[in-house]
C-alpha atoms as a PDB file:
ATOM      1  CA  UNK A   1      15.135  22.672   8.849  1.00  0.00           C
ATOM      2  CA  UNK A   2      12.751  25.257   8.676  1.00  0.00           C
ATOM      3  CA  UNK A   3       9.396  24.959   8.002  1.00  0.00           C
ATOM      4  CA  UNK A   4       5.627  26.810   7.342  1.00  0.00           C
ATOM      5  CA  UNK A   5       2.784  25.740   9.853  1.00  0.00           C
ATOM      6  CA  UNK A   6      -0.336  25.400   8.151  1.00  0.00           C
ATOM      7  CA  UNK A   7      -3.917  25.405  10.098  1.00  0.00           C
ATOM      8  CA  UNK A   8      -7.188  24.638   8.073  1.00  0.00           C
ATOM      9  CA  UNK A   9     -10.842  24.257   9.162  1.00  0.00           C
ATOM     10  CA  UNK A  10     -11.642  21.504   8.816  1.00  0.00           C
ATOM     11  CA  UNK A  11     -15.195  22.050  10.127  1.00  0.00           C
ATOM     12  CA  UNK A  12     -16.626  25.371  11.653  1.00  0.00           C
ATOM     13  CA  UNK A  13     -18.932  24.156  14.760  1.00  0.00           C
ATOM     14  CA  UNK A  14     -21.987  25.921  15.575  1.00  0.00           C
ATOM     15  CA  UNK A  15     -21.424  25.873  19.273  1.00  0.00           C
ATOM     16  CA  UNK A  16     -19.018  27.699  21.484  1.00  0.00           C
ATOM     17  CA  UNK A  17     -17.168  23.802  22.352  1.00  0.00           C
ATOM     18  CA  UNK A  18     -13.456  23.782  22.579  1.00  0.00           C
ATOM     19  CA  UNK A  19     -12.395  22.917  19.064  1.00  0.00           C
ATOM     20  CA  UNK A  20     -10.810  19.499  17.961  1.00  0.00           C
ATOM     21  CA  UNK A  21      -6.883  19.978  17.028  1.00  0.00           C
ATOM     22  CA  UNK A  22      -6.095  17.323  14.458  1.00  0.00           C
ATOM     23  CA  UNK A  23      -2.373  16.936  13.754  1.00  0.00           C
ATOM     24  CA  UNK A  24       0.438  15.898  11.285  1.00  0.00           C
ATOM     25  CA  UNK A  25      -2.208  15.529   8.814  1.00  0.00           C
ATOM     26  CA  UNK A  26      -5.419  17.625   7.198  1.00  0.00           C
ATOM     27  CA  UNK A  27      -7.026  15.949   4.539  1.00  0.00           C
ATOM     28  CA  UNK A  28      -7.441  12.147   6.248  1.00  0.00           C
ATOM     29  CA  UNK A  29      -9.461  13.770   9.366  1.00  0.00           C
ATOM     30  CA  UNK A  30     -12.296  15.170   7.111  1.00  0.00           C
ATOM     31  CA  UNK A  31     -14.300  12.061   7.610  1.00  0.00           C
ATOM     32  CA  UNK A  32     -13.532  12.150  10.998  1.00  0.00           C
ATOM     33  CA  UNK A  33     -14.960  15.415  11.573  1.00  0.00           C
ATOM     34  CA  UNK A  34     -18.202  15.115   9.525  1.00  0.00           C
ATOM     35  CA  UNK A  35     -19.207  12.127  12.322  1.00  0.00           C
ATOM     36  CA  UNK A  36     -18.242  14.166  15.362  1.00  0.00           C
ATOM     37  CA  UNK A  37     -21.976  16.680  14.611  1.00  0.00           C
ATOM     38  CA  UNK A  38     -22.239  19.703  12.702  1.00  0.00           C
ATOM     39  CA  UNK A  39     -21.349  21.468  16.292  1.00  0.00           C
ATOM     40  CA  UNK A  40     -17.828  20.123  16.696  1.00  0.00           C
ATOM     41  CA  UNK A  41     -15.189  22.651  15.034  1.00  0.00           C
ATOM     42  CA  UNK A  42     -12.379  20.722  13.975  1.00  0.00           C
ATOM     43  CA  UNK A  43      -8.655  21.988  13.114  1.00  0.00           C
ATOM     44  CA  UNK A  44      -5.973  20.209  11.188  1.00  0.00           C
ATOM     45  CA  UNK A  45      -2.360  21.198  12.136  1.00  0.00           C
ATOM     46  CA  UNK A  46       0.022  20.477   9.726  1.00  0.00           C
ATOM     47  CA  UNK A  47       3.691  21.545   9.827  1.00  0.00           C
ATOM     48  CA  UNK A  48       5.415  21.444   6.109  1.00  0.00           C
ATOM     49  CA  UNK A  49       8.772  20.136   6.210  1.00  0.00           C
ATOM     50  CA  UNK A  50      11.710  21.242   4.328  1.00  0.00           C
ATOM     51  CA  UNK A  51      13.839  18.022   3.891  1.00  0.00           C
ATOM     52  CA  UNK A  52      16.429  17.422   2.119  1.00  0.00           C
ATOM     53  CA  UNK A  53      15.767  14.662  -0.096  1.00  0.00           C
ATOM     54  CA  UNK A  54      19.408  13.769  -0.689  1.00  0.00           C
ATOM     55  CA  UNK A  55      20.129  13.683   2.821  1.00  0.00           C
ATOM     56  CA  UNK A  56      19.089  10.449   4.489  1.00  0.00           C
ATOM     57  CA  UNK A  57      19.178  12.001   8.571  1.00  0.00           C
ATOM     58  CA  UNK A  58      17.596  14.923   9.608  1.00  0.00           C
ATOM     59  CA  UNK A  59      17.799  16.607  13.452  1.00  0.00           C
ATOM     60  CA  UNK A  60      14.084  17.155  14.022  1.00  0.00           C
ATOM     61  CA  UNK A  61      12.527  15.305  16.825  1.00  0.00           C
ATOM     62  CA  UNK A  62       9.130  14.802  18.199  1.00  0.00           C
ATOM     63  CA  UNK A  63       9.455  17.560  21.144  1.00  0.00           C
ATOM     64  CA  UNK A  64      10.901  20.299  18.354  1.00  0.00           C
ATOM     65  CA  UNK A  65       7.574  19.502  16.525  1.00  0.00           C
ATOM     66  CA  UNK A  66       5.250  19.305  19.013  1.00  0.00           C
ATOM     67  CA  UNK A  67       7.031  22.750  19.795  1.00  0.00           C
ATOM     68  CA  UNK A  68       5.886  23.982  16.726  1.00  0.00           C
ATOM     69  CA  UNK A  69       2.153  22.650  16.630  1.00  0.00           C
ATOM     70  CA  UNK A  70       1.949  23.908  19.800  1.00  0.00           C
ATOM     71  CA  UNK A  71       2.495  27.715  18.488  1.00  0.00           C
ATOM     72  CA  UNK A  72       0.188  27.270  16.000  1.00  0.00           C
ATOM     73  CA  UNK A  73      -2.530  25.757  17.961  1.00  0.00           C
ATOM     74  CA  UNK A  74      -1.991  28.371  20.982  1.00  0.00           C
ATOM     75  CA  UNK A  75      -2.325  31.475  18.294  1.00  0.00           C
ATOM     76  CA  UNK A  76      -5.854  30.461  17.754  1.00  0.00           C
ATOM     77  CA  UNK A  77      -6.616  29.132  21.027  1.00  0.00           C
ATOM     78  CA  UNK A  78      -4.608  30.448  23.884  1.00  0.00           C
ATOM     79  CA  UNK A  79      -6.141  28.517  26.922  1.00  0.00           C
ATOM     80  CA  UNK A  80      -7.489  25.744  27.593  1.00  0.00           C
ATOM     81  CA  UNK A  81      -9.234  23.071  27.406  1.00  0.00           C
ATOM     82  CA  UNK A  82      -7.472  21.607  24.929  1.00  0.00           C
ATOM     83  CA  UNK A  83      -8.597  18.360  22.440  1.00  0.00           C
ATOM     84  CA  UNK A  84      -6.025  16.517  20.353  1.00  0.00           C
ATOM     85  CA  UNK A  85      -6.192  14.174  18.277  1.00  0.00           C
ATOM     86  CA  UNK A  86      -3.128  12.688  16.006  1.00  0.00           C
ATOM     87  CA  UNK A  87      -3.046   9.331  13.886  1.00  0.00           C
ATOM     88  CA  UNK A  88       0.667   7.262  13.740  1.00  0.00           C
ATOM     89  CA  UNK A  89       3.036   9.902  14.393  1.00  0.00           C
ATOM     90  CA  UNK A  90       0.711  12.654  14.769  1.00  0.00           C
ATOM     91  CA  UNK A  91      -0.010  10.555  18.253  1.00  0.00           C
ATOM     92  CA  UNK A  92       3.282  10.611  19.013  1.00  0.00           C
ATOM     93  CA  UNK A  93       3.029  14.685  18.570  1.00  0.00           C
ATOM     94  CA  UNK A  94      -0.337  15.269  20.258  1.00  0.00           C
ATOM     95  CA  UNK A  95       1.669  13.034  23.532  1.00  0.00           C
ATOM     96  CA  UNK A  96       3.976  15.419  23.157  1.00  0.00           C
ATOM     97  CA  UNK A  97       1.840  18.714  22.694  1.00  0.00           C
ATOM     98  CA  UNK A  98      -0.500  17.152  26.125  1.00  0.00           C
ATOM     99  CA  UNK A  99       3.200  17.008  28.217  1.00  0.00           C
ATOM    100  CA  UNK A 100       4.148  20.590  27.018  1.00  0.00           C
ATOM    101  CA  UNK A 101       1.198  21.833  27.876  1.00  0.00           C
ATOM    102  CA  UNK A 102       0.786  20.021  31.359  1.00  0.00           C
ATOM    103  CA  UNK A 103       3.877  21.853  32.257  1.00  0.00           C
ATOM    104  CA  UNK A 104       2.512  25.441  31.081  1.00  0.00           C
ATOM    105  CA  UNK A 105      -0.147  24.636  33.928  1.00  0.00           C
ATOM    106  CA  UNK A 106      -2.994  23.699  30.693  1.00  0.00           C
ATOM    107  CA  UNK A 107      -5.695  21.596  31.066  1.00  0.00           C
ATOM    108  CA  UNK A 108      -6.172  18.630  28.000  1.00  0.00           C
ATOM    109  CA  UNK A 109      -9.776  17.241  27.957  1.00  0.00           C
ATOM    110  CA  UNK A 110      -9.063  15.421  25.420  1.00  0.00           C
ATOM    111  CA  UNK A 111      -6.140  13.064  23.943  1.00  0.00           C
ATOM    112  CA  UNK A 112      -6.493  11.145  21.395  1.00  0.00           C
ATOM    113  CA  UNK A 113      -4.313   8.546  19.882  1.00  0.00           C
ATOM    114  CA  UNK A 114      -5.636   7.180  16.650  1.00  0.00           C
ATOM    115  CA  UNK A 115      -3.241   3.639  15.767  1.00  0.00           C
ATOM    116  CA  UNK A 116      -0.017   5.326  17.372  1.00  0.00           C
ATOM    117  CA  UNK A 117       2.586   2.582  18.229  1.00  0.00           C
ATOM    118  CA  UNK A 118       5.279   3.421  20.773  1.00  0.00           C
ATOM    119  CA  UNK A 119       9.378   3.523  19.777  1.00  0.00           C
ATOM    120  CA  UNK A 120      11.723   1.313  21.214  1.00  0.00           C
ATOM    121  CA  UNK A 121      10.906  -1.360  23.555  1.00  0.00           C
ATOM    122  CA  UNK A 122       7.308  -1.945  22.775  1.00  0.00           C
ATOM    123  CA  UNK A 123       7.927  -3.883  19.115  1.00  0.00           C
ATOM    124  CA  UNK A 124       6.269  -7.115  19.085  1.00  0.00           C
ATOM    125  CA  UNK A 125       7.718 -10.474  20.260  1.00  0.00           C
ATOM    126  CA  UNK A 126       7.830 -13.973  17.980  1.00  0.00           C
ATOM    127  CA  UNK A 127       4.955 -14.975  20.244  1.00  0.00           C
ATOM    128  CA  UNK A 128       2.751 -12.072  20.010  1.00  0.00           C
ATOM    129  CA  UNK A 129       3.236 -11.632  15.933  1.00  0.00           C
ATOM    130  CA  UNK A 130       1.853 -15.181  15.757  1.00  0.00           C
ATOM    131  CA  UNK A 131      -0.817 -14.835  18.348  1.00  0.00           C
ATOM    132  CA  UNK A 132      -1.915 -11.779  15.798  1.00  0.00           C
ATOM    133  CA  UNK A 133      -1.476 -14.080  12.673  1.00  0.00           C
ATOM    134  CA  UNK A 134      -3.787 -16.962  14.545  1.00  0.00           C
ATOM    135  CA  UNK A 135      -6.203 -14.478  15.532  1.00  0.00           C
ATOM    136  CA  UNK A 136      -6.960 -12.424  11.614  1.00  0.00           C
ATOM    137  CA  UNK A 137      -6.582 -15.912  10.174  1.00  0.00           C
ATOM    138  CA  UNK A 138      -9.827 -17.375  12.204  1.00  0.00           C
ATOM    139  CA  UNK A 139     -10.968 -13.568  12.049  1.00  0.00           C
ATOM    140  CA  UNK A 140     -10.573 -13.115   8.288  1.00  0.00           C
ATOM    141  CA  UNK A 141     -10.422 -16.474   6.868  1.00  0.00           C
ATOM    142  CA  UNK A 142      -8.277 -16.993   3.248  1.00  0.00           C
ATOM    143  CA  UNK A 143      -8.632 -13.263   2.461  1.00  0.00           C
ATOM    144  CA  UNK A 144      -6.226 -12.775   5.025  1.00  0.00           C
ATOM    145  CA  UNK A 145      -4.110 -15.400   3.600  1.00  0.00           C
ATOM    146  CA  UNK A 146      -4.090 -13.580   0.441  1.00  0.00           C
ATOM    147  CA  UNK A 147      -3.536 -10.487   1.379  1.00  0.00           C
ATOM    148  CA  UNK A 148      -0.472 -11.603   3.122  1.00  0.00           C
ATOM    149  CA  UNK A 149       0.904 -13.435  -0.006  1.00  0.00           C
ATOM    150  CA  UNK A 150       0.130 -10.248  -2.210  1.00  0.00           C
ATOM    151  CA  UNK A 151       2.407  -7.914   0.470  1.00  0.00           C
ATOM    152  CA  UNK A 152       5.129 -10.751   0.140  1.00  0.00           C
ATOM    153  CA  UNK A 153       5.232 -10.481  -3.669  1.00  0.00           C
ATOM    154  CA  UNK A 154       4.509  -7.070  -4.162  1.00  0.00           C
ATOM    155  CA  UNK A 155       5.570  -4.731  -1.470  1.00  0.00           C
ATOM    156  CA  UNK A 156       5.148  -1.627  -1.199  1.00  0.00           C
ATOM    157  CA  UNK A 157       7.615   0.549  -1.862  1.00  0.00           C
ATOM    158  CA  UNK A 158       7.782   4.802  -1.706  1.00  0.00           C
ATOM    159  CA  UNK A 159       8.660   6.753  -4.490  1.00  0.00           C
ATOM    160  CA  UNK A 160      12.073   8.015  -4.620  1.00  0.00           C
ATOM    161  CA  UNK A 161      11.071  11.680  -4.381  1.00  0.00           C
ATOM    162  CA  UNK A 162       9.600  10.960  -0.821  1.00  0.00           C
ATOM    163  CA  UNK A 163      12.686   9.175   0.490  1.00  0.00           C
ATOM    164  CA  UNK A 164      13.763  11.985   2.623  1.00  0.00           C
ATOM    165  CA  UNK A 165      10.572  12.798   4.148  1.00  0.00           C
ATOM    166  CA  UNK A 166      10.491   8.950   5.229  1.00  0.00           C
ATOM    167  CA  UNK A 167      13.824   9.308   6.892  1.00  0.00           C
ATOM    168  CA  UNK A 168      12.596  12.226   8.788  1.00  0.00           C
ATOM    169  CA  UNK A 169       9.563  10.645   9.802  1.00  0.00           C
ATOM    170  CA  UNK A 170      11.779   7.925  10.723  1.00  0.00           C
ATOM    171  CA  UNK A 171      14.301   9.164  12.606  1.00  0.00           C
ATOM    172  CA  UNK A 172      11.366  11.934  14.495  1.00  0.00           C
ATOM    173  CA  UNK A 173      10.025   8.352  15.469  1.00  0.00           C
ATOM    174  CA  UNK A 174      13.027   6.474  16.436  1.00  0.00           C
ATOM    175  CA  UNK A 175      14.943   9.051  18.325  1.00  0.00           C
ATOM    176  CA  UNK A 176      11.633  10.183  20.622  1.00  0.00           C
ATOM    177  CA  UNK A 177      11.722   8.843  24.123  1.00  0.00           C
ATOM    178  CA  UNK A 178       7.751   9.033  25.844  1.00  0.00           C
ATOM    179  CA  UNK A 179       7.717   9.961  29.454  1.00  0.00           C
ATOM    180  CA  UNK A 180       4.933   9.192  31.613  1.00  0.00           C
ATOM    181  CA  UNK A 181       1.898  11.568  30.878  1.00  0.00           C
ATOM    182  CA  UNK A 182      -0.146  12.271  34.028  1.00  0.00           C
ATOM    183  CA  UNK A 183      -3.064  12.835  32.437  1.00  0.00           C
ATOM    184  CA  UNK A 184      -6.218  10.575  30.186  1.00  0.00           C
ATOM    185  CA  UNK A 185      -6.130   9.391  26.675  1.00  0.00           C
ATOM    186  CA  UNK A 186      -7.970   7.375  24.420  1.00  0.00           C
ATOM    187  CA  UNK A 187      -6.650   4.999  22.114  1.00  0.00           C
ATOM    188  CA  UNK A 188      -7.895   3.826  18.717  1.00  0.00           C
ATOM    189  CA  UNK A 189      -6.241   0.469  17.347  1.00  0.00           C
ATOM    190  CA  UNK A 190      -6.479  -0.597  14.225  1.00  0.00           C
ATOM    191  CA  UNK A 191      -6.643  -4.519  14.578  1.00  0.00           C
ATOM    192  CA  UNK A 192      -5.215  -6.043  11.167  1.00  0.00           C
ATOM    193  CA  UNK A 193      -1.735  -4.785  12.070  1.00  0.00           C
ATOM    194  CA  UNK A 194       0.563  -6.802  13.751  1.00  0.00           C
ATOM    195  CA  UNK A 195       1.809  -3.720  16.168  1.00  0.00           C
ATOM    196  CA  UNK A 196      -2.229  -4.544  17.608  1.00  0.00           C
ATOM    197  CA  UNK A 197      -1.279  -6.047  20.711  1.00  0.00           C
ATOM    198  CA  UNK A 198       1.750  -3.913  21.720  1.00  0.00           C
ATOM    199  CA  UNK A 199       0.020  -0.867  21.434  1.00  0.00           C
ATOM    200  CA  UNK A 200      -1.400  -1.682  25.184  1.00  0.00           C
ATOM    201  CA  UNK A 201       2.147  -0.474  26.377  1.00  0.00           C
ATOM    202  CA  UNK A 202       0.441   2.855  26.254  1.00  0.00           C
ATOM    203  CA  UNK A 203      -0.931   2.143  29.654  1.00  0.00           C
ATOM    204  CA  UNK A 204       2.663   2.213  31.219  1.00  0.00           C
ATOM    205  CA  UNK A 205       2.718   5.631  30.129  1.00  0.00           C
ATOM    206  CA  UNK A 206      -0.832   6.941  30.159  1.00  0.00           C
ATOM    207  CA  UNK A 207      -0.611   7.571  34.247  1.00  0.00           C
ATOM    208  CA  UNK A 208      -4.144   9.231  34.513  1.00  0.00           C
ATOM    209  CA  UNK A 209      -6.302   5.911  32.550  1.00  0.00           C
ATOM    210  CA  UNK A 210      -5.941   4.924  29.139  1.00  0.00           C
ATOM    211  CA  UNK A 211      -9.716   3.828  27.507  1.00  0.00           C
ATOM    212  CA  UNK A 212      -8.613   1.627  24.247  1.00  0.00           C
ATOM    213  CA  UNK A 213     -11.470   1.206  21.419  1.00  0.00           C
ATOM    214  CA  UNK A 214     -10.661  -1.662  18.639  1.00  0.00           C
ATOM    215  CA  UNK A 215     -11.590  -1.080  15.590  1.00  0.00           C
ATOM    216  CA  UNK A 216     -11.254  -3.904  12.460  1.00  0.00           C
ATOM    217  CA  UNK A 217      -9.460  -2.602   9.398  1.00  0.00           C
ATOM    218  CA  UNK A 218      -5.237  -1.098   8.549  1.00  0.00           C
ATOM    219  CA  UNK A 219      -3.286   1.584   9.839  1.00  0.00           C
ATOM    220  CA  UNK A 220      -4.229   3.400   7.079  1.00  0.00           C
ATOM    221  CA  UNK A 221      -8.204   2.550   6.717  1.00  0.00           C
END
C-alpha cells in the first residue's frame, strides 16, 4: 500500500545537538521530550498507512518501513549522527533504520528501544511467565491479583474499524527477521508485562553492548 510520511516537531531545541527521531508514533513521545531539556529537538516520524480494512494480510514489512522513515528522516537530516528512538514496533523500525544506515557508512549515537519485544523465538517459556507472575505478585501485592482477574473477564478487545491496521501491525511484526546490529542500544522495559524477561534476547543481537533500564508500569504507561 501506499502511504503519506508525516514529520512533526515535537520540540524545537535551542542548541545545535543532533535531533531525537521518534518513530511509529507522535503524540505518546511529547512527554518524553519535555524531560529530555528545553535544548533537545525532538522529531516524531510517523508513516500513515493505507490498509485495507477488509483485507486481513497485508505485504508491508519492517525493512519496507524502515525504508520509508528513513527518507523522511534523511530529508531533514542528511548525515549523521543519528538518534532513534521507537516504542513496541517503532523499536523494531528504529533496529531497522540503525542497520540501513550502518550500511550507507552512517554513524547512530543513539538507539533506543522503548518496551520492544523480539519476533519469533524469544516468546516466553511456562517457567519464565510464572517466574514473572511470582515476582509482580510479591511486587504488587492483591492489586496485581485484581488486575489480572479484571483482564480475564473483560478483555480488551479493538474496534472493528481498526482490525486491518492490527493485521498489518501484525504481520510487519511476525514476518521481520532481526540480524545482528553491530552497533549500541539502550533498552527500556516495562516490568508488569510478562514479555519482561525475554526482552534480554536483545543482547544476542545488540553486538556493540546493550545498557537495559527497568522501569515499573505497562507497555503502554
Amino acid at each position: 500500500p501506499s502511504a503519506q510520511t508525516t514529520l512533526v516537531t515535537i520540540q524545537q531545541g535551542s542548541s545545535s545537538k543532533p535531533p531525537l527521531f521518534c518513530l511509529y508514533g507522535i503524540f505518546l513521545y511529547y512527554d518524553l521530550a519535555r524531560h529530555l531539556g528545553a535544548e533537545q529537538t525532538v522529531y516524531g516520524v510517523y508513516v500513515e498507512e493505507e490498509v485495507n480494512t477488509t483485507s486481513s494480510t497485508s505485504s508491508v514489512s519492517i525493512a519496507e518501513l524502515a525504508t520509508r522513515y528513513l527518507q523522511e528522516i534523511r530529508s531533514h537530516q542528511p548525515v549523521g549522527p543519528y538518534l532513534l528512538a521507537g516504542e513496541s514496533l517503532g523499536g523494531l523500525v528504529a533496529f531497522e533504520i540503525a542497520q540501513q544506515l550502518r550500511l550507507q557508512g552512517e554513524e547512530v549515537s543513539l538507539l533506543c528501544l522503548l518496551d520492544s519485544t523480539i519476533p519469533g523465538k524469544y516468546k516466553p517459556s511456562f517457567t519464565q511467565r510464572l517466574d514473572f507472575h511470582v515476582k509482580s505478585l510479591l511486587r504488587r501485592g492483591m492489586p496485581y491479583v485484581l488486575e489480572r482477574i479484571q483482564s480475564r473477564i473483560q478483555p480488551v478487545t479493538p474496534p472493528s474499524d481498526l482490525d486491518g491496521r492490527f493485521a498489518f501491525r501484525d504481520y510487519a511484526f511476525h514476518s521481520y527477521t532481526p540480524q545482528p546490529y553491530p552497533g549500541k542500544a539502550v533498552l527500556f522495559r516495562a516490568m508488569d508485562e510478562s514479555h519482561f524477561s525475554t526482552l534480554k534476547g536483545w543482547k544476542d543481537l545488540v553486538l556493540g553492548g546493550l545498557d537495559i533500564h527497568d522501569l515499573p508500569g505497562t507497555h503502554f504507561s
